[in-house]
PDB file of N, CA and C in Angstrom:
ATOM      1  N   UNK A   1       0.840  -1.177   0.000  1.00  0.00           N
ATOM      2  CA  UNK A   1       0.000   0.000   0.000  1.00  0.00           C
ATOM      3  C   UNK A   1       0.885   1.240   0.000  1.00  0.00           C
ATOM      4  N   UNK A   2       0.246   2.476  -1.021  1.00  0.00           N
ATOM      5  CA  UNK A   2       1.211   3.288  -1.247  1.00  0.00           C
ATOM      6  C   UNK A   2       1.254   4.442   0.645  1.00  0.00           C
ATOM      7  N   UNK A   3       1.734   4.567   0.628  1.00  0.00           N
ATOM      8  CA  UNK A   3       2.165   5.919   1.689  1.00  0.00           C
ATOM      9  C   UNK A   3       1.401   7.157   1.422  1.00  0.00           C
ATOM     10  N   UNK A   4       0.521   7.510   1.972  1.00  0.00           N
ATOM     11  CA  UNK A   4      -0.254   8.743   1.766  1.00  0.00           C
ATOM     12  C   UNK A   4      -0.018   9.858   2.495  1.00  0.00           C
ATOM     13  N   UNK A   5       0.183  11.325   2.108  1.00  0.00           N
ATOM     14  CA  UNK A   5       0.751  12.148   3.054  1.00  0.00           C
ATOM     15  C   UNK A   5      -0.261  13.512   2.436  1.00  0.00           C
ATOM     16  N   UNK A   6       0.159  14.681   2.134  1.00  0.00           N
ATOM     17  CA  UNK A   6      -0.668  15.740   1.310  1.00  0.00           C
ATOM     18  C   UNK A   6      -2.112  15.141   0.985  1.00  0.00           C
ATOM     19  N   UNK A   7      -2.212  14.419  -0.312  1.00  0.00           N
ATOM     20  CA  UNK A   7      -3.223  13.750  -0.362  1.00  0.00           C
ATOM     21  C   UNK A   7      -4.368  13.217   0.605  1.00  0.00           C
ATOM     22  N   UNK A   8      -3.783  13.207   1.425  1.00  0.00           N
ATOM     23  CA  UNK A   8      -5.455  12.927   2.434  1.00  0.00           C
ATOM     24  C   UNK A   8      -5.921  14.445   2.507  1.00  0.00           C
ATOM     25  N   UNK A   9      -5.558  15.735   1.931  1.00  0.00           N
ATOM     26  CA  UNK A   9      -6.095  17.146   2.303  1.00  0.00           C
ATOM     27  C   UNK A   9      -6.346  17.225   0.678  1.00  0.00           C
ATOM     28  N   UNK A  10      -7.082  16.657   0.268  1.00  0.00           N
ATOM     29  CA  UNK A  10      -6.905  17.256  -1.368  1.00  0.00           C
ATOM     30  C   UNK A  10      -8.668  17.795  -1.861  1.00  0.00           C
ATOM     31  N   UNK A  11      -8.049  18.620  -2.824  1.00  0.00           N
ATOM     32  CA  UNK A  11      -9.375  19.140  -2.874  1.00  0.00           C
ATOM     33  C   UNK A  11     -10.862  18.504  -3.970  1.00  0.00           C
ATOM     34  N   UNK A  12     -11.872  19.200  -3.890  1.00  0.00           N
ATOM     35  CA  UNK A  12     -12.929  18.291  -3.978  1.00  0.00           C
ATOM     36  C   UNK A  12     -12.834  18.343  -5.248  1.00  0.00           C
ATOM     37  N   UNK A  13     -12.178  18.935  -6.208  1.00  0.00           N
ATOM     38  CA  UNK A  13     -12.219  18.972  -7.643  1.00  0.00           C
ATOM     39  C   UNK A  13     -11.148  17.487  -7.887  1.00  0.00           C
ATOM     40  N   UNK A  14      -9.982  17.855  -6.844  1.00  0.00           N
ATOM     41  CA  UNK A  14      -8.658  16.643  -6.981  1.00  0.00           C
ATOM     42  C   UNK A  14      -9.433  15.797  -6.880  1.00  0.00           C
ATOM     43  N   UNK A  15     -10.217  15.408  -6.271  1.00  0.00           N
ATOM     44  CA  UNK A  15     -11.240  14.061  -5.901  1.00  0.00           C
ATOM     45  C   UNK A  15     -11.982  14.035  -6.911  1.00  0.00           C
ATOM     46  N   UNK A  16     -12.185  14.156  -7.749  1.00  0.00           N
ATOM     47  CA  UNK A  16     -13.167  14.189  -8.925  1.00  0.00           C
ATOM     48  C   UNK A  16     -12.160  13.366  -9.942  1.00  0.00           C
ATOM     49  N   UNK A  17     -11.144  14.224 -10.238  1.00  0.00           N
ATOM     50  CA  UNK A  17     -10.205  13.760 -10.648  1.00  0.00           C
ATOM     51  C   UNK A  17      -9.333  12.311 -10.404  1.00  0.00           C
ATOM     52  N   UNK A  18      -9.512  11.964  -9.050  1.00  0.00           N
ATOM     53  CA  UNK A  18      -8.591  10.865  -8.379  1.00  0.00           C
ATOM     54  C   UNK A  18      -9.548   9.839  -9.120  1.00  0.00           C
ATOM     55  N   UNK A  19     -10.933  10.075  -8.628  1.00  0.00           N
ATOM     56  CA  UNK A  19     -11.858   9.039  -8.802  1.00  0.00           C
ATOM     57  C   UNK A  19     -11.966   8.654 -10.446  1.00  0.00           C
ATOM     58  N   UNK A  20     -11.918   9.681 -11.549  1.00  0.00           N
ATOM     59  CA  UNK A  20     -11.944   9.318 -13.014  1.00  0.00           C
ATOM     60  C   UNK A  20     -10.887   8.706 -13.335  1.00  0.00           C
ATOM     61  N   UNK A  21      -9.411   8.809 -12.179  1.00  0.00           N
ATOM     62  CA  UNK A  21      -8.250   8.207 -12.981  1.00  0.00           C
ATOM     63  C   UNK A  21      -8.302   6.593 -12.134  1.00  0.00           C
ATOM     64  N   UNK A  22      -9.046   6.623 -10.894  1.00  0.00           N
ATOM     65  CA  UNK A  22      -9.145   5.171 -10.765  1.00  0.00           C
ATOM     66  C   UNK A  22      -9.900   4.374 -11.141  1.00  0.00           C
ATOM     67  N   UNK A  23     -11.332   5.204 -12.144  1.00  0.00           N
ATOM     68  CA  UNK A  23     -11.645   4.240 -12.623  1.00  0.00           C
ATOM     69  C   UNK A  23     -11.109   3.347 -13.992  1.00  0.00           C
ATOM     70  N   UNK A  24     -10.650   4.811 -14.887  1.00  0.00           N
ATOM     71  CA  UNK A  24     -10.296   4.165 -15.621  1.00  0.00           C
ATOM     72  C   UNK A  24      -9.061   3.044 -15.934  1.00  0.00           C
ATOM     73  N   UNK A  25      -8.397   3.319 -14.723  1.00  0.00           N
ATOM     74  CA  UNK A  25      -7.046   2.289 -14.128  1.00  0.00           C
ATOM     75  C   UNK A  25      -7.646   0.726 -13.898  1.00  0.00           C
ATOM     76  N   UNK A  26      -9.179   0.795 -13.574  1.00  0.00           N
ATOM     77  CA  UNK A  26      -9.468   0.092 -13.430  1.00  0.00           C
ATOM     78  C   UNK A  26     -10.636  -0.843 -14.429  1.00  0.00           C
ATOM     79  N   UNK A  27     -10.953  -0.612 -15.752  1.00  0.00           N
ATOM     80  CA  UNK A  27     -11.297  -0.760 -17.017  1.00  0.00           C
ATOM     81  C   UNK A  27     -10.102  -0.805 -17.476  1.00  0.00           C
ATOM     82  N   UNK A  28      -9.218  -0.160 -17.442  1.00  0.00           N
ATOM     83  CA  UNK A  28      -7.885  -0.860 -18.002  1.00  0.00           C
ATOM     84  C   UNK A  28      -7.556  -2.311 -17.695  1.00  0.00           C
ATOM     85  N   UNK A  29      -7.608  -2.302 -16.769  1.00  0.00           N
ATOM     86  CA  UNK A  29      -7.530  -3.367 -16.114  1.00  0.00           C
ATOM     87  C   UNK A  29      -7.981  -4.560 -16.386  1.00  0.00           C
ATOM     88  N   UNK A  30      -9.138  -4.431 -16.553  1.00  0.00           N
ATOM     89  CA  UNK A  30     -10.030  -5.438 -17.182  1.00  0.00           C
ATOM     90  C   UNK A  30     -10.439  -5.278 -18.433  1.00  0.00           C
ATOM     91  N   UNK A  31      -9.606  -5.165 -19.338  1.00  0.00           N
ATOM     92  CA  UNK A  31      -8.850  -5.335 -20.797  1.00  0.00           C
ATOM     93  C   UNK A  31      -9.793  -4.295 -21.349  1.00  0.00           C
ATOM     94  N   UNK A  32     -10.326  -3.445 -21.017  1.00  0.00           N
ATOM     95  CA  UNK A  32     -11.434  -2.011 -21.317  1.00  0.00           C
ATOM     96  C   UNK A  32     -12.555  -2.634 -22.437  1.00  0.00           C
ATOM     97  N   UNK A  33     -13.392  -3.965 -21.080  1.00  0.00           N
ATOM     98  CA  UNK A  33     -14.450  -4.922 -21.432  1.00  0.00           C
ATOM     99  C   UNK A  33     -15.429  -3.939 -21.622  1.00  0.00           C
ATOM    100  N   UNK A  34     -15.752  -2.914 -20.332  1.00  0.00           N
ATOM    101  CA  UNK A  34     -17.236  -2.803 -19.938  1.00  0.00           C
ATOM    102  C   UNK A  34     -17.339  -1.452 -20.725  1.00  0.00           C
ATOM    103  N   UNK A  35     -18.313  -2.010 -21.274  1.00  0.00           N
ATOM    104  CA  UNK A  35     -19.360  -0.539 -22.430  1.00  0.00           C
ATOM    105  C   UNK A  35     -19.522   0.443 -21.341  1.00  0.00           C
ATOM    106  N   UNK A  36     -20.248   0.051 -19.979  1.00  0.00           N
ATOM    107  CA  UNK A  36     -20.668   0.753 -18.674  1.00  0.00           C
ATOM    108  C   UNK A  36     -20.229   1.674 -18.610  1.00  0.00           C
ATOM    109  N   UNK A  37     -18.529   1.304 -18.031  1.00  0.00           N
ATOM    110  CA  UNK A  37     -17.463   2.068 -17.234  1.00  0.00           C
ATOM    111  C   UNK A  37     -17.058   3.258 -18.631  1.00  0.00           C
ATOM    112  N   UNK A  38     -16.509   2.474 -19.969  1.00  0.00           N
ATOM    113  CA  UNK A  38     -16.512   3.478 -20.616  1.00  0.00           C
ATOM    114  C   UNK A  38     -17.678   4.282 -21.096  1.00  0.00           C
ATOM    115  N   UNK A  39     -18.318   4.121 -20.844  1.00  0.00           N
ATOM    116  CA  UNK A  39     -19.332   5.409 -21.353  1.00  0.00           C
ATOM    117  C   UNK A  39     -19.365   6.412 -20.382  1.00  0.00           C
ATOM    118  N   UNK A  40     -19.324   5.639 -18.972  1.00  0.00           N
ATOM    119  CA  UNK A  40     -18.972   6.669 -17.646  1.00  0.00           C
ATOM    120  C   UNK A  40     -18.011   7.602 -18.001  1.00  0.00           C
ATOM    121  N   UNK A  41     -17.013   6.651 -17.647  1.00  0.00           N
ATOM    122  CA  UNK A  41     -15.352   7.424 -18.821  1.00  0.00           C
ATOM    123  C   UNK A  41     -15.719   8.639 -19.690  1.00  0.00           C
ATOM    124  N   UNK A  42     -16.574   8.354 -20.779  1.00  0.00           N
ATOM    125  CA  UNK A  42     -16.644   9.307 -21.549  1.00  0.00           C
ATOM    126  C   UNK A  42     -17.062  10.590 -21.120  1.00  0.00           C
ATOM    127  N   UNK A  43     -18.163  10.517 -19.971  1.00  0.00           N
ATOM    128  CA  UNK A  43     -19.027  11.270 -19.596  1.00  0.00           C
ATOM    129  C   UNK A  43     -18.442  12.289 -18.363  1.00  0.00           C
ATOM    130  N   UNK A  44     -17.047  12.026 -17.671  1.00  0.00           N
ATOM    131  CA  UNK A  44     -16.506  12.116 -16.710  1.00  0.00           C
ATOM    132  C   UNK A  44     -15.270  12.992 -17.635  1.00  0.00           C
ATOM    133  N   UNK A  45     -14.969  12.815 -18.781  1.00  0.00           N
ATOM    134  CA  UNK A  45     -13.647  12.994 -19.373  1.00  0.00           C
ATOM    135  C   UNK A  45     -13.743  14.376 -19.238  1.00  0.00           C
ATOM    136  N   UNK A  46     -12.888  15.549 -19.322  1.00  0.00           N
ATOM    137  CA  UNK A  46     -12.846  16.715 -19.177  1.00  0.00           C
ATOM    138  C   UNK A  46     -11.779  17.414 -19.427  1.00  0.00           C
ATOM    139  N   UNK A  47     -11.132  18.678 -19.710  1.00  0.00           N
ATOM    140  CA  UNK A  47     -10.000  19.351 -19.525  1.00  0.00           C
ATOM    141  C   UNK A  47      -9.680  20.299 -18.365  1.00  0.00           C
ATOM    142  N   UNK A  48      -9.247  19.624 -17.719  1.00  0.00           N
ATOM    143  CA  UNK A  48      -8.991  20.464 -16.249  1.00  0.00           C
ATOM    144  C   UNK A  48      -8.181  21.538 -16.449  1.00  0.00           C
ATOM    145  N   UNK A  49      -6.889  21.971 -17.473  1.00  0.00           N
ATOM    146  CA  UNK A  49      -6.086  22.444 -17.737  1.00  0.00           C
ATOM    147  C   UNK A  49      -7.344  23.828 -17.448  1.00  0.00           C
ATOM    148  N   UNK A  50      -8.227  23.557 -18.526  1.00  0.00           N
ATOM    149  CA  UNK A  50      -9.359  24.777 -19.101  1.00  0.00           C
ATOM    150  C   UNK A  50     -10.421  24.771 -18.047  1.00  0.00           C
ATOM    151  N   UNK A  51     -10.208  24.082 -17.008  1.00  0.00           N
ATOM    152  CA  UNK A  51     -11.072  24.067 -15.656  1.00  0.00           C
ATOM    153  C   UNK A  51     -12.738  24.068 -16.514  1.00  0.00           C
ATOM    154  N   UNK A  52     -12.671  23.112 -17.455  1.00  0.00           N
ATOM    155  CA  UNK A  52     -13.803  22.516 -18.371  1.00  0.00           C
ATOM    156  C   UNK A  52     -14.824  21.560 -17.241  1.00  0.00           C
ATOM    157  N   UNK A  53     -15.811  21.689 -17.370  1.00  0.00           N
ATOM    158  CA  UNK A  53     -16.404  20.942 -16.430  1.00  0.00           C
ATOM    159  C   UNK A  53     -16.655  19.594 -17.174  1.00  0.00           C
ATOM    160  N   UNK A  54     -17.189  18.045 -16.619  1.00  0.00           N
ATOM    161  CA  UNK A  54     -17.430  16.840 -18.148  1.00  0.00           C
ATOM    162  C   UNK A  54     -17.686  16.842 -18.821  1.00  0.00           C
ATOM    163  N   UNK A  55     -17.702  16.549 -19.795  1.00  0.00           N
ATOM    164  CA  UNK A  55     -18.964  16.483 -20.817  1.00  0.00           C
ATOM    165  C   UNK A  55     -20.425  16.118 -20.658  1.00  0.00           C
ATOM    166  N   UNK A  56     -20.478  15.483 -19.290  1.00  0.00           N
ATOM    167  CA  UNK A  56     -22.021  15.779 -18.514  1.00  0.00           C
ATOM    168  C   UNK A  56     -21.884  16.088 -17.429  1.00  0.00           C
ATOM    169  N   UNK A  57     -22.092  17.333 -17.325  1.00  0.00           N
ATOM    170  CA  UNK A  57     -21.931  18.373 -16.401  1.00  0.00           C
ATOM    171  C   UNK A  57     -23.001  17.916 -14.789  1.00  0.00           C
ATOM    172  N   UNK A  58     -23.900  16.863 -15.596  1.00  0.00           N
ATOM    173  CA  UNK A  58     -24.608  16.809 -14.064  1.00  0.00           C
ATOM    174  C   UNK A  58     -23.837  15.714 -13.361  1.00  0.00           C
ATOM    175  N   UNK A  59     -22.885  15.216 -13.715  1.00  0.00           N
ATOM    176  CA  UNK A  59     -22.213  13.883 -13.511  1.00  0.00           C
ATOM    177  C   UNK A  59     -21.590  14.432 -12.513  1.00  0.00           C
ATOM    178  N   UNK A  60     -20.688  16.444 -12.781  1.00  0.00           N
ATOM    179  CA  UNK A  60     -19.974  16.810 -11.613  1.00  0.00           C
ATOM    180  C   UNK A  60     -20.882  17.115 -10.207  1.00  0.00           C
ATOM    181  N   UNK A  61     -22.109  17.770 -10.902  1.00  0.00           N
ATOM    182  CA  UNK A  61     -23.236  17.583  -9.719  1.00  0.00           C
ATOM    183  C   UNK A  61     -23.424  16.200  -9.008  1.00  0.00           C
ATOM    184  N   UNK A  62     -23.930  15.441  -9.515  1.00  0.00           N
ATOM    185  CA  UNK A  62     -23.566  14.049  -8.390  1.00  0.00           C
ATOM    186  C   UNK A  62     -22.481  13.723  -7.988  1.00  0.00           C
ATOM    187  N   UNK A  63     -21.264  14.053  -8.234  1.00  0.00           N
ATOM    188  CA  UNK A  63     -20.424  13.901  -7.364  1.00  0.00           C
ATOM    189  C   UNK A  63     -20.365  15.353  -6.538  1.00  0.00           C
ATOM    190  N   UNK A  64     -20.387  16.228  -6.046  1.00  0.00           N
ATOM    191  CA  UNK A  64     -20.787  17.471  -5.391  1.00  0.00           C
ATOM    192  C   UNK A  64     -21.995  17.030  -4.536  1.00  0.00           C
ATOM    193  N   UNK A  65     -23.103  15.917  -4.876  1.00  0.00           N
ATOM    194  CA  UNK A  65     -24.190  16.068  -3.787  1.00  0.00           C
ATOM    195  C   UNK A  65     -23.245  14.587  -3.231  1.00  0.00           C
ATOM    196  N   UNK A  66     -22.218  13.406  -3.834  1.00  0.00           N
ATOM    197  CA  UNK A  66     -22.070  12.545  -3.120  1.00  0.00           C
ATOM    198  C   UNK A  66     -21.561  12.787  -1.999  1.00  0.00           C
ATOM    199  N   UNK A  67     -20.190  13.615  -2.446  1.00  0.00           N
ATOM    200  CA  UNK A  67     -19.625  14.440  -1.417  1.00  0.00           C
ATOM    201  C   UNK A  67     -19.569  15.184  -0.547  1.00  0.00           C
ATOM    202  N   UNK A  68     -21.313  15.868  -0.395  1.00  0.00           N
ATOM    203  CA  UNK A  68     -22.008  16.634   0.839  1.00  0.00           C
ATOM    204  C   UNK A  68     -22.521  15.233   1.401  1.00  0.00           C
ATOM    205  N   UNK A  69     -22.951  14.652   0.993  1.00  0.00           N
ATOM    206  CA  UNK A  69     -23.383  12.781   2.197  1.00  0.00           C
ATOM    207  C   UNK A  69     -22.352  12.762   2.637  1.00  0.00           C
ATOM    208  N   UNK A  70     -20.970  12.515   2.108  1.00  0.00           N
ATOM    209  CA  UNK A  70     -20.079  12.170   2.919  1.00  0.00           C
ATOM    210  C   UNK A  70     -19.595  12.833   4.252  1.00  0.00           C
ATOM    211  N   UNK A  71     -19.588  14.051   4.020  1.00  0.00           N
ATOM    212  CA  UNK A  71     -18.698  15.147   4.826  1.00  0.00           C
ATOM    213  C   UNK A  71     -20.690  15.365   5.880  1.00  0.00           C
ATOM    214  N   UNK A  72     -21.575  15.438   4.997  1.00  0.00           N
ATOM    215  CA  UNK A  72     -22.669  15.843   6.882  1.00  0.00           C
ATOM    216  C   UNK A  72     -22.716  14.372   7.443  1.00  0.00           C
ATOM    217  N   UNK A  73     -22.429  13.229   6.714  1.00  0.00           N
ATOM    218  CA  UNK A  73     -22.349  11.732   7.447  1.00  0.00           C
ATOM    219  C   UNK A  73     -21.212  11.430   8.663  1.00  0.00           C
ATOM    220  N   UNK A  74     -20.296  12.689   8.928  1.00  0.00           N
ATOM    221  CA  UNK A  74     -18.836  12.525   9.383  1.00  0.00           C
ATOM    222  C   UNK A  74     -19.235  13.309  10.850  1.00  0.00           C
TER     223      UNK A  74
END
């Protein structure tokens, strides 16, 4: 298990981000079988450089309302 340090303080956009690169690490993974995950993929893909929001923009909204469950659940 990797060593986590900074990263446990990261921000809610970085988390948006963490989560699109583990999924797709993880459809990689599994030889990039599932139609599912990539269409998620697709829908999640974005240019952060251009602080572009996904290409389905309500996708960043559910993650924004997952992430208020988490943090009033704490």
């Amino acid at each position: 298990m990797n060593a986590v340090t900074k990263a446990d303080l990261i921000t809610v956009d970085d988390a948006f981000e963490a989560m699109r690169v583990f999924l797709e690490a993880y459809w990689r993974r599994g030889d990039a079988c599932s139609d599912d995950i990539a269409v998620l993929l697709g829908f999640l893909n974005r240019n952060r450089e251009a602080s572009i929001l996904p290409l389905d923009p309500a996708q960043y909204e559910d993650w924004l309302d997952a992430v208020s469950v988490v943090v009033n659940a704490s």
